[in-house]
N, C-alpha and C. Protein backbone atom coordinates (compact mmCIF):
# COMPACT_ATOMS: atom_id res chain seq x y z
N UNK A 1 -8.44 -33.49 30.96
CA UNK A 1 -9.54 -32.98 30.17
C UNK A 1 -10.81 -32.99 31.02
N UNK A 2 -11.59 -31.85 31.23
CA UNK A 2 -12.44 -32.06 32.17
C UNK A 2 -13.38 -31.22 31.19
N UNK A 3 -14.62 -32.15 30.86
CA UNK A 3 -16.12 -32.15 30.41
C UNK A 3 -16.63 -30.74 30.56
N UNK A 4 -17.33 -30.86 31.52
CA UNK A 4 -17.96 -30.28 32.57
C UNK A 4 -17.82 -28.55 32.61
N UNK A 5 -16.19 -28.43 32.89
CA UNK A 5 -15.68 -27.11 33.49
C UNK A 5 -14.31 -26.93 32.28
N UNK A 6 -14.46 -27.21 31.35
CA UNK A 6 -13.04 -27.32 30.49
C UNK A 6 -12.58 -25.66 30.04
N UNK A 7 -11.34 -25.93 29.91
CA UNK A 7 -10.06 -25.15 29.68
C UNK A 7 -9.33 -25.02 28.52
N UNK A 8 -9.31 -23.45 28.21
CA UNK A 8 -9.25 -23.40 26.40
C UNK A 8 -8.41 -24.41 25.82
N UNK A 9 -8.81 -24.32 24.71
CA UNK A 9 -7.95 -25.45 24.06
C UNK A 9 -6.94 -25.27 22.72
N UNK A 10 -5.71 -25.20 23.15
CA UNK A 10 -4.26 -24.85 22.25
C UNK A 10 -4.90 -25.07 21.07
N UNK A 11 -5.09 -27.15 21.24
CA UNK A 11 -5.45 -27.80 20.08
C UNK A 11 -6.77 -27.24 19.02
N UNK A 12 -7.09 -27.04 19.61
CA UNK A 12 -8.90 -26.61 18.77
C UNK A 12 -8.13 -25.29 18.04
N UNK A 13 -7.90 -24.39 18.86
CA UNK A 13 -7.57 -23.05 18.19
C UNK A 13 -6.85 -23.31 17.17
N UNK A 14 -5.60 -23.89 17.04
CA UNK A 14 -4.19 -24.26 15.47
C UNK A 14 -4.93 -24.86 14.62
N UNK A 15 -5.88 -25.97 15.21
CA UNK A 15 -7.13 -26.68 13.99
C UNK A 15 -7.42 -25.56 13.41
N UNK A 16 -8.36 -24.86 14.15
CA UNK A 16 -9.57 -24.08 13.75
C UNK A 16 -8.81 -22.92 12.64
N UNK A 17 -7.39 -22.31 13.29
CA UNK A 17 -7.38 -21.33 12.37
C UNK A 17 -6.73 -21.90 11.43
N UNK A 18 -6.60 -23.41 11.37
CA UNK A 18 -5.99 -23.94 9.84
C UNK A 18 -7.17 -24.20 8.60
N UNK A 19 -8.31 -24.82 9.66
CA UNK A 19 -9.20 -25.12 9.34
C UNK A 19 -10.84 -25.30 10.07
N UNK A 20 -11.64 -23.90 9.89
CA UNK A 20 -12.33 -24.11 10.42
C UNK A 20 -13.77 -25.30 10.24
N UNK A 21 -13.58 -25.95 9.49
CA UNK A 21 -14.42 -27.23 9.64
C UNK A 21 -14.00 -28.20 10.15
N UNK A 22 -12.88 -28.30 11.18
CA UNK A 22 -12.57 -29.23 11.89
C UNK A 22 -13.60 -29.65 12.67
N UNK A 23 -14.54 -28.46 13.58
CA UNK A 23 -15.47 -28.93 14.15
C UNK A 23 -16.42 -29.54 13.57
N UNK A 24 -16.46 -29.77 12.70
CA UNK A 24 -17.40 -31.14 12.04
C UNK A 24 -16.23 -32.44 12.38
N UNK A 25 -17.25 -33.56 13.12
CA UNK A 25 -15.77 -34.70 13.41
C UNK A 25 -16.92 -35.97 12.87
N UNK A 26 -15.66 -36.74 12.16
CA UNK A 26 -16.36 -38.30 11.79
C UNK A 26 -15.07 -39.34 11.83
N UNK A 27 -15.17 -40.53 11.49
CA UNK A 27 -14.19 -41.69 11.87
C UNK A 27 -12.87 -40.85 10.94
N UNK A 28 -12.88 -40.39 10.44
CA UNK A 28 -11.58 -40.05 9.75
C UNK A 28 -10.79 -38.68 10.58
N UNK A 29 -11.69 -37.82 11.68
CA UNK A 29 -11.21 -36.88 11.86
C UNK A 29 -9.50 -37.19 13.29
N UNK A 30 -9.11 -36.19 13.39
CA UNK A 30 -7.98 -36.77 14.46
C UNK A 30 -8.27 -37.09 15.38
N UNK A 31 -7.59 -38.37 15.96
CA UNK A 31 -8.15 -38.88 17.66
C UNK A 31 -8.67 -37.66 18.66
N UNK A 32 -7.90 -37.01 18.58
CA UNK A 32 -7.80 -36.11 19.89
C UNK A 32 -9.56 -35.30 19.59
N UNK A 33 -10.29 -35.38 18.66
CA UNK A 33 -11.04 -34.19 18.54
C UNK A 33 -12.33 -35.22 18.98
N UNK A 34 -12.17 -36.77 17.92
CA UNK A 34 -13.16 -37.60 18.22
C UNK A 34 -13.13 -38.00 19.49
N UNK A 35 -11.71 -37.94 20.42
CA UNK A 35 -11.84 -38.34 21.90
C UNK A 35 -12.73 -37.15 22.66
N UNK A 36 -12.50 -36.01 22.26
CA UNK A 36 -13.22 -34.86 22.97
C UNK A 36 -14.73 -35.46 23.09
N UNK A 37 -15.25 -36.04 21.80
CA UNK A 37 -16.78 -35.78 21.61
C UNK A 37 -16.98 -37.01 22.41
N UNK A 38 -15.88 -37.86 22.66
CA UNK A 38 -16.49 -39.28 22.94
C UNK A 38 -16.53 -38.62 24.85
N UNK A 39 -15.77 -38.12 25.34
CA UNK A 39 -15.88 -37.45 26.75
C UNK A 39 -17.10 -36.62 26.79
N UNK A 40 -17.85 -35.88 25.96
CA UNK A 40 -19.12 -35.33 26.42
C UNK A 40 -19.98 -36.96 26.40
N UNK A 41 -20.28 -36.86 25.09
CA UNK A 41 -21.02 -37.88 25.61
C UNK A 41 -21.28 -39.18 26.17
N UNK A 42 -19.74 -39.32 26.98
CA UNK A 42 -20.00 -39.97 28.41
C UNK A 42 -20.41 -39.47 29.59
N UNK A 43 -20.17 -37.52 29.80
CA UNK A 43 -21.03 -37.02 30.53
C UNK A 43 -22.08 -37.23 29.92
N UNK A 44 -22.82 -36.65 29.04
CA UNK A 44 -24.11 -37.26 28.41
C UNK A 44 -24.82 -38.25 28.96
N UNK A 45 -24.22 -39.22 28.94
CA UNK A 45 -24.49 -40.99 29.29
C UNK A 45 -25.02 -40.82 30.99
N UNK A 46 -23.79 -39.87 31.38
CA UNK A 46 -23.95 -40.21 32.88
C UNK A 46 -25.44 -39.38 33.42
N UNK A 47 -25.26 -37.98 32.56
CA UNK A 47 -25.88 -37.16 33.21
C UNK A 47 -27.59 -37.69 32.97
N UNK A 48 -27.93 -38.46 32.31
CA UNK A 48 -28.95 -39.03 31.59
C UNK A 48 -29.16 -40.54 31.87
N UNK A 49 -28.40 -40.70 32.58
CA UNK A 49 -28.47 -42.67 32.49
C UNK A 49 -28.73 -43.75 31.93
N UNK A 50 -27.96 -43.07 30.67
CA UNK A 50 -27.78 -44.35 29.93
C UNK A 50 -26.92 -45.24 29.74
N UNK A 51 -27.06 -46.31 28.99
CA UNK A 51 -26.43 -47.20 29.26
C UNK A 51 -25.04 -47.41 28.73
N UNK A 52 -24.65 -46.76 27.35
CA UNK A 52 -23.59 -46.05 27.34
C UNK A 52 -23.49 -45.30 26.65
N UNK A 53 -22.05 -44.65 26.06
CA UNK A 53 -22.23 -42.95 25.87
C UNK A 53 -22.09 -43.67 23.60
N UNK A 54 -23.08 -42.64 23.25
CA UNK A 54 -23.43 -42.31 22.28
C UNK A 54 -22.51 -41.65 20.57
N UNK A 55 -21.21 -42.05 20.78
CA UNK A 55 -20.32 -41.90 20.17
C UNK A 55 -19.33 -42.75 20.67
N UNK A 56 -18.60 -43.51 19.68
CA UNK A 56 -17.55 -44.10 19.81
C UNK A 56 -16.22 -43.54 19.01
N UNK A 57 -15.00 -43.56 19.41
CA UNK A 57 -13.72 -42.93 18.84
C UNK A 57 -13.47 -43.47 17.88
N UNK A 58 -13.40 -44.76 17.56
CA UNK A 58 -13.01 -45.41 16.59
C UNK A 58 -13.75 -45.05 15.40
N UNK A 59 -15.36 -45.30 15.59
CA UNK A 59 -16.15 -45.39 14.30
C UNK A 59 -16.72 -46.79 14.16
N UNK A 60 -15.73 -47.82 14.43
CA UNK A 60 -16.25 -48.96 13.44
C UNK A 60 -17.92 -49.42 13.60
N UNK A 61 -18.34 -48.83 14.85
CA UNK A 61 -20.16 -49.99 14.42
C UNK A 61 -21.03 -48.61 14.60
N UNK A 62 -20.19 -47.38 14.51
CA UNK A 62 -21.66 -45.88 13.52
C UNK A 62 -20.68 -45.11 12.96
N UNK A 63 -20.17 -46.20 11.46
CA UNK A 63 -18.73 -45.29 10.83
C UNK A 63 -19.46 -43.99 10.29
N UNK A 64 -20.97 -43.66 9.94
CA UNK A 64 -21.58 -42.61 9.52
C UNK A 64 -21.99 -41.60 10.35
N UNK A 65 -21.69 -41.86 11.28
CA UNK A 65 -22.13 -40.82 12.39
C UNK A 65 -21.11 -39.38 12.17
N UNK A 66 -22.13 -38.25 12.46
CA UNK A 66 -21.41 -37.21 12.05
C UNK A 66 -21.03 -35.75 13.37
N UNK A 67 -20.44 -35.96 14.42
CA UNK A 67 -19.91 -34.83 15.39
C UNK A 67 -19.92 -33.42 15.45
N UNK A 68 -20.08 -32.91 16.02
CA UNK A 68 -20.38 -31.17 15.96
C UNK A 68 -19.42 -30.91 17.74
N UNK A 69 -18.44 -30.22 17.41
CA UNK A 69 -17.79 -29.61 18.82
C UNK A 69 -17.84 -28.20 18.37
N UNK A 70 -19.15 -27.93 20.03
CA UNK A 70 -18.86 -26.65 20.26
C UNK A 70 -18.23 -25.85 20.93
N UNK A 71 -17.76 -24.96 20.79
CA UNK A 71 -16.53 -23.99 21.49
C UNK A 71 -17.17 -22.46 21.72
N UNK A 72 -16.22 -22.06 23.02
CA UNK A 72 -16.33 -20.96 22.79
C UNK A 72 -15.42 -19.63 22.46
N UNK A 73 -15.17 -18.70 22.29
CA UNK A 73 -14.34 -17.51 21.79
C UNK A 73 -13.10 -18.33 22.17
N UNK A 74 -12.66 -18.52 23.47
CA UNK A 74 -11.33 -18.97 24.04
C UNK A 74 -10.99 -20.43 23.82
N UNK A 75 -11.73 -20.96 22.63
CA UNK A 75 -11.82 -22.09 22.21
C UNK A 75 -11.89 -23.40 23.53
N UNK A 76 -12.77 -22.89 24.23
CA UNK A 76 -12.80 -24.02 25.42
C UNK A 76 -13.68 -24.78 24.50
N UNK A 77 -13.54 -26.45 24.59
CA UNK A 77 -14.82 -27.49 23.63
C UNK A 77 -16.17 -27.16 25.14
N UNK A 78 -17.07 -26.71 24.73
CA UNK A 78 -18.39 -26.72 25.65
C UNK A 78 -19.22 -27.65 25.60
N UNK A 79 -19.02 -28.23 24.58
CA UNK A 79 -20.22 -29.64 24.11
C UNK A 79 -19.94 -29.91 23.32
N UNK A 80 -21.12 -30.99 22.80
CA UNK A 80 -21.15 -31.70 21.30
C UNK A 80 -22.36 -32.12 20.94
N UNK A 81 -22.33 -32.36 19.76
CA UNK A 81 -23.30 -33.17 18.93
C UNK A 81 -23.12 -34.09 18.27
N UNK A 82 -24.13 -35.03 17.89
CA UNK A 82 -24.16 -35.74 17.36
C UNK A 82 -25.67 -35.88 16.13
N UNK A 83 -24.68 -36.63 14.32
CA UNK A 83 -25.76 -36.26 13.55
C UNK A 83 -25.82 -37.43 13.16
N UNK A 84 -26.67 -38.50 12.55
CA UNK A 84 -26.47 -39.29 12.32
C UNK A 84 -27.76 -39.87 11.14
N UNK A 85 -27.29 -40.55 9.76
CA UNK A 85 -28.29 -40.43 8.54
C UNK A 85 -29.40 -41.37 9.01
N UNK A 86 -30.50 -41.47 8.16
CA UNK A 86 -31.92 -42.10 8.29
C UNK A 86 -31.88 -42.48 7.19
N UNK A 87 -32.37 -43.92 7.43
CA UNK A 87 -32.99 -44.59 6.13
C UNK A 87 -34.47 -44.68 6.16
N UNK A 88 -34.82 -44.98 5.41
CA UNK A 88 -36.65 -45.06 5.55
C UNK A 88 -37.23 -43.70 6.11
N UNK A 89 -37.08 -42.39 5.62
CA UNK A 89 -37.82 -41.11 6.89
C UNK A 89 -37.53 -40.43 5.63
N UNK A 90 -38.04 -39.81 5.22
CA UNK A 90 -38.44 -38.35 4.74
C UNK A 90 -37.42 -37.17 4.89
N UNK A 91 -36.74 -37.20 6.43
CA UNK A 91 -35.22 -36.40 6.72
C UNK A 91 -34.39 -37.30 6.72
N UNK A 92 -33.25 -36.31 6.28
CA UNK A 92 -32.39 -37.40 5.61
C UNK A 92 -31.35 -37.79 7.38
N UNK A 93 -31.61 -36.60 8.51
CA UNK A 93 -30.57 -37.12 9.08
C UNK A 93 -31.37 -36.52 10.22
N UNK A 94 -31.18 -37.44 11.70
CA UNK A 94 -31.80 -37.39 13.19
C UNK A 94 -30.44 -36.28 13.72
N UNK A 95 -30.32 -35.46 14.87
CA UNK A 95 -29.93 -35.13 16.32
C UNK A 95 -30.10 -36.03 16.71
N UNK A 96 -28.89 -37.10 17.06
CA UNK A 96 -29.38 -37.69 17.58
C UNK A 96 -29.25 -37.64 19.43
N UNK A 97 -28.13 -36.66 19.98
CA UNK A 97 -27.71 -35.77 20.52
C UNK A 97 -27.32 -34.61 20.85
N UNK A 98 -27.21 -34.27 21.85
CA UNK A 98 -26.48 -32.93 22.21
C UNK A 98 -26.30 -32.44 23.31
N UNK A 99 -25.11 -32.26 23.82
CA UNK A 99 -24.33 -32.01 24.94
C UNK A 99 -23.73 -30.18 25.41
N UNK A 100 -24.31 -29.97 26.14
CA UNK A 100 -23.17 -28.73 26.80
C UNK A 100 -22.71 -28.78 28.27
N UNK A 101 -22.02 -27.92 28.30
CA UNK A 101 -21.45 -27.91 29.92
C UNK A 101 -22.56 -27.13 30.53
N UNK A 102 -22.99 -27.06 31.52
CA UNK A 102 -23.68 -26.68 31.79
C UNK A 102 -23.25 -25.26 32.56
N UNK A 103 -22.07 -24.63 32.28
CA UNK A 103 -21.97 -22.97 32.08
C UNK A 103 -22.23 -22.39 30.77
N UNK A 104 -22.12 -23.16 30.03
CA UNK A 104 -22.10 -22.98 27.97
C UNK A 104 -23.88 -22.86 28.25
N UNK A 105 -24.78 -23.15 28.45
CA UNK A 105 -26.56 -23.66 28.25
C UNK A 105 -26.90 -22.60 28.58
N UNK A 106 -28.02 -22.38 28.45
CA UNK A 106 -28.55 -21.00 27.95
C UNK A 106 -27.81 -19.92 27.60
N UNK A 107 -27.00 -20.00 26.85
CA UNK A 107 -26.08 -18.46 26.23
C UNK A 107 -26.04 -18.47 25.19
N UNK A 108 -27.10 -19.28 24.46
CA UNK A 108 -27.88 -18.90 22.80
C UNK A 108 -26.05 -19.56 21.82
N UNK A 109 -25.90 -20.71 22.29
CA UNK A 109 -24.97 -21.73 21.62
C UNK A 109 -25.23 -22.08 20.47
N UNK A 110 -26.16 -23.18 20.92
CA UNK A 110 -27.04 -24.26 20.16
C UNK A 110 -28.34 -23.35 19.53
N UNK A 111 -28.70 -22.43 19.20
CA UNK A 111 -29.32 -21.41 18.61
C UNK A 111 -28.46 -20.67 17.62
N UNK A 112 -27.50 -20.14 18.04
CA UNK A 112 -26.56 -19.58 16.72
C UNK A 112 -25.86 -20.74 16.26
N UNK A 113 -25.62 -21.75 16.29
CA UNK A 113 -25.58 -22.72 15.49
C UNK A 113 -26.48 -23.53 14.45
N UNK A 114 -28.20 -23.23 15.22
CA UNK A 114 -28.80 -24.32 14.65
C UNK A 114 -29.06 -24.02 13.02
N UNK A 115 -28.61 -22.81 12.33
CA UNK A 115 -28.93 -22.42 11.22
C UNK A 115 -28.14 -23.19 9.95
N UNK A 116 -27.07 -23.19 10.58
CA UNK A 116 -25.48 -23.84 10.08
C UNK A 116 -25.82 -25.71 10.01
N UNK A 117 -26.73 -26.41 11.59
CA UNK A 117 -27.44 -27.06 11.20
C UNK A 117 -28.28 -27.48 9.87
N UNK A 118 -29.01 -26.36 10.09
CA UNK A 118 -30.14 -26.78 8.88
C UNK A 118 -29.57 -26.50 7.90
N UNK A 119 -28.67 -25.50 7.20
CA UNK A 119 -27.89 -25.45 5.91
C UNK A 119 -27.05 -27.02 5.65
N UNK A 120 -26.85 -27.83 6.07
CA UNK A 120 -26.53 -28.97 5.85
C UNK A 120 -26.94 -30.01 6.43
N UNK A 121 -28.06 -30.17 7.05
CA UNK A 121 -28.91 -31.30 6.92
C UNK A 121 -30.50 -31.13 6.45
N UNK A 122 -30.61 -30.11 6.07
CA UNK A 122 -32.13 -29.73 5.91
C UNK A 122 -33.20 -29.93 6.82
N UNK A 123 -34.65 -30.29 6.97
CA UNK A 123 -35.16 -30.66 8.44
C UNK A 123 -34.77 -31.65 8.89
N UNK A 124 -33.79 -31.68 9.93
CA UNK A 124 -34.09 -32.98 10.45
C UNK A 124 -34.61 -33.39 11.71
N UNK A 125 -34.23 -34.94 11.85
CA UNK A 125 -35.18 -35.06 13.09
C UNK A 125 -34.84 -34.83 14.74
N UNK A 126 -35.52 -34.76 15.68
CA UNK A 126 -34.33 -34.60 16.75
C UNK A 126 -34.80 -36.14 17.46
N UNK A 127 -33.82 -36.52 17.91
CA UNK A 127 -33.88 -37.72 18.38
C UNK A 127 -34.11 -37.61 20.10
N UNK A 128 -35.55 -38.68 20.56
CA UNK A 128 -35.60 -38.15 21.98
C UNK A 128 -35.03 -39.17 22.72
N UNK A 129 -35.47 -39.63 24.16
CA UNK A 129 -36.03 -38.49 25.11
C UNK A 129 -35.38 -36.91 24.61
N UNK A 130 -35.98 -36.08 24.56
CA UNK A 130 -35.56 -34.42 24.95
C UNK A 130 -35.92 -33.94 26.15
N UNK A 131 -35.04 -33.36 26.92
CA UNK A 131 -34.99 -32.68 27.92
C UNK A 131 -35.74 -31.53 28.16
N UNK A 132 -36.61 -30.97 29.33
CA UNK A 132 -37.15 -30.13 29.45
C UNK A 132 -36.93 -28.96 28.64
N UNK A 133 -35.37 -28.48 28.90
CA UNK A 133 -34.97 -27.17 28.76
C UNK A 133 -34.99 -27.23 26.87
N UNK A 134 -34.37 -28.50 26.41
CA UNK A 134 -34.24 -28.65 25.17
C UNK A 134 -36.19 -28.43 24.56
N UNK A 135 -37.03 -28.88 25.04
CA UNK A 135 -37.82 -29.03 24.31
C UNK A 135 -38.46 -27.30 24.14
N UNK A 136 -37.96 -26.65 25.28
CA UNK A 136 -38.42 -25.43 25.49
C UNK A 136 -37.76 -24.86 23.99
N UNK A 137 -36.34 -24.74 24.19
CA UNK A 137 -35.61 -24.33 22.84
C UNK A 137 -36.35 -24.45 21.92
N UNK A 138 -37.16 -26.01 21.45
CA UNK A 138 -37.57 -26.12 20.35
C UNK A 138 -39.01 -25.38 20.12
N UNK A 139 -39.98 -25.37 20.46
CA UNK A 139 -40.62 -24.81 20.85
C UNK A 139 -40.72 -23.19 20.54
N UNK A 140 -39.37 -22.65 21.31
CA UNK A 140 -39.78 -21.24 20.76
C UNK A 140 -39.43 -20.58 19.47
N UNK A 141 -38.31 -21.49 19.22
CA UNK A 141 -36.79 -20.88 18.47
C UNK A 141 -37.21 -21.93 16.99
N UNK A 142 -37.69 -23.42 17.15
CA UNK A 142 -37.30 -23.97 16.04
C UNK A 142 -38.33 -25.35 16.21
N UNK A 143 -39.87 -25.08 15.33
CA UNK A 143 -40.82 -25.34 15.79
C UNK A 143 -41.38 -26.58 14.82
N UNK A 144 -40.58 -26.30 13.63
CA UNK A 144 -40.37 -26.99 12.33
C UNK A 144 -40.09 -28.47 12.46
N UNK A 145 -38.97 -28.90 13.26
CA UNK A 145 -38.61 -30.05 13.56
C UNK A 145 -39.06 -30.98 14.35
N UNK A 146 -39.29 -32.36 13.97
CA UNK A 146 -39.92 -33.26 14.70
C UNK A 146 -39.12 -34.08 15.47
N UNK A 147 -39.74 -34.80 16.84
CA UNK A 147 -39.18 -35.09 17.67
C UNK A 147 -39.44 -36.77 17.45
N UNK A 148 -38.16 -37.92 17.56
CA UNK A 148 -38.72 -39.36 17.98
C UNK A 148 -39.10 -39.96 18.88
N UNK A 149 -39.48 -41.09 18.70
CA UNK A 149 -39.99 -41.56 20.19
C UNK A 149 -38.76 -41.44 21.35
N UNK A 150 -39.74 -41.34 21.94
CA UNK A 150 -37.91 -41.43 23.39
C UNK A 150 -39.07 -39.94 24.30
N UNK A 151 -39.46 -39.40 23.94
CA UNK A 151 -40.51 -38.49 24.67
C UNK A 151 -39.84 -37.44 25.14
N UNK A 152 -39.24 -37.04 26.53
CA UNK A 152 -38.48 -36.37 27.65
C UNK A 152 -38.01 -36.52 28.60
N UNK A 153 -37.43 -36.09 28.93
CA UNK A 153 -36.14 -37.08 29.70
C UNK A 153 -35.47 -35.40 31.05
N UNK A 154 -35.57 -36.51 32.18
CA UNK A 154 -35.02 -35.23 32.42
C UNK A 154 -33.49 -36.13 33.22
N UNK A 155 -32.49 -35.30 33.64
CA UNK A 155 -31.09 -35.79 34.17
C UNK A 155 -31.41 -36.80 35.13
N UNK A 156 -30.67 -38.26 35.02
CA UNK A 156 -31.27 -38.94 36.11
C UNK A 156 -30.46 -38.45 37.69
N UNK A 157 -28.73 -38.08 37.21
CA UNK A 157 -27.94 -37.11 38.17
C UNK A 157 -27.45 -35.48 37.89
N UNK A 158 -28.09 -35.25 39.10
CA UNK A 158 -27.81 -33.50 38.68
C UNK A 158 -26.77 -33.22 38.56
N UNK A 159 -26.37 -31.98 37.77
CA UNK A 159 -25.29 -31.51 36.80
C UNK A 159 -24.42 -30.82 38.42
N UNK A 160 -24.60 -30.67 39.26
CA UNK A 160 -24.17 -30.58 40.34
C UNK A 160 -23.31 -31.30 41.39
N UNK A 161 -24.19 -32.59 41.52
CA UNK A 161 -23.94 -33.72 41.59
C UNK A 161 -22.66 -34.36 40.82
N UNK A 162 -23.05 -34.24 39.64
CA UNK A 162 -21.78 -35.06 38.66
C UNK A 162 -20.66 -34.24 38.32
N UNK A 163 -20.76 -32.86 38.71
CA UNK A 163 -19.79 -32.22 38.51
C UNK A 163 -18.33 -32.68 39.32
N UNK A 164 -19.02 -32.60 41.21
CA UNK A 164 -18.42 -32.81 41.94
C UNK A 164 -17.98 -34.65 41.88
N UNK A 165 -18.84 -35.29 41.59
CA UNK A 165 -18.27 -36.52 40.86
C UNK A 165 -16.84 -36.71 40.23
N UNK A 166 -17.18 -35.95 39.51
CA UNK A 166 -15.93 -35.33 38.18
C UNK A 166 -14.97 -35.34 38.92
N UNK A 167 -14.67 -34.25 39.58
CA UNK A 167 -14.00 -33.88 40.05
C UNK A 167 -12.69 -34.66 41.11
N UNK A 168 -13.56 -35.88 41.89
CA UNK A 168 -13.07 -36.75 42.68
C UNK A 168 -12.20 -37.98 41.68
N UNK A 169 -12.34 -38.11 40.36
CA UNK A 169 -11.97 -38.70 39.41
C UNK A 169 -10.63 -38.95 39.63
């Protein structure tokens, strides 16, 4: 399974045309889909340096956390998201992530999605640091939504860099 540069996927497609809300993933959905999301955002983790990656497979300590795998036509997984509820805030639920490969980014992904977004979480918040390119997105496309502390962030290793990383794996 490779992040980064991935290769359509059998599995996603038999989901999808059984059921296309598979790409919504939470502790109940099948290993294989929650393992996908848990592999972006360990690129995530890496590409950003944090300390670790932002979804867990299991569930047990963010059983509410709510997954978004995106794909494309040839059902390759290109990224993910992550949604996750708020207590005490006015929106009911943060971004608290979001991942693409970095051939999937700028090809208006995460834009024809974000509508499908807001039809089921209403405003919510985006959770920072945000990334240059991300804040640009917001900015032009979706101006409504507020950002948390965490500010901007840019890759601490380039997507270049970690590709070829990858790769030596």
């Amino acid at each position: 399974m490779d992040a980064v540069d991935p290769e359509p996927s059998a599995e996603l497609e038999a989901a999808y045309s059984a059921d296309p809300e598979i790409v919504w993933v939470d502790k109940t959905s099948p290993e294989w889909i929650r393992t996908s999301i848990y592999w972006r955002a360990k690129v995530f983790q890496r590409e950003f340096g944090y300390d670790v990656p932002q979804w867990e497979i299991q569930g047990r300590y963010d059983p509410e956390a709510l997954g978004y795998v995106f794909h494309d036509d040839d059902f390759r997984i290109i990224g993910a998201a992550c949604f996750r509820p708020l207590k005490n805030s006015s929106a009911r639920f943060i971004l608290d992530w979001i991942w693409l490969s970095p051939k999937a980014r700028r090809n208006g992904f995460v834009s024809r999605q974000w509508e499908e977004f807001r039809r089921r979480f209403g405003l919510f918040l985006i959770g920072g640091p945000v990334s240059e390119s991300m804040l640009t997105l917001l900015r032009l496309r979706f101006s409504g939504h507020n950002i948390t502390q965490g500010g901007m962030a840019e890759p601490v290793i380039p997507m270049e860099q970690f590709a070829s990383v990858q790769e030596t794996r």
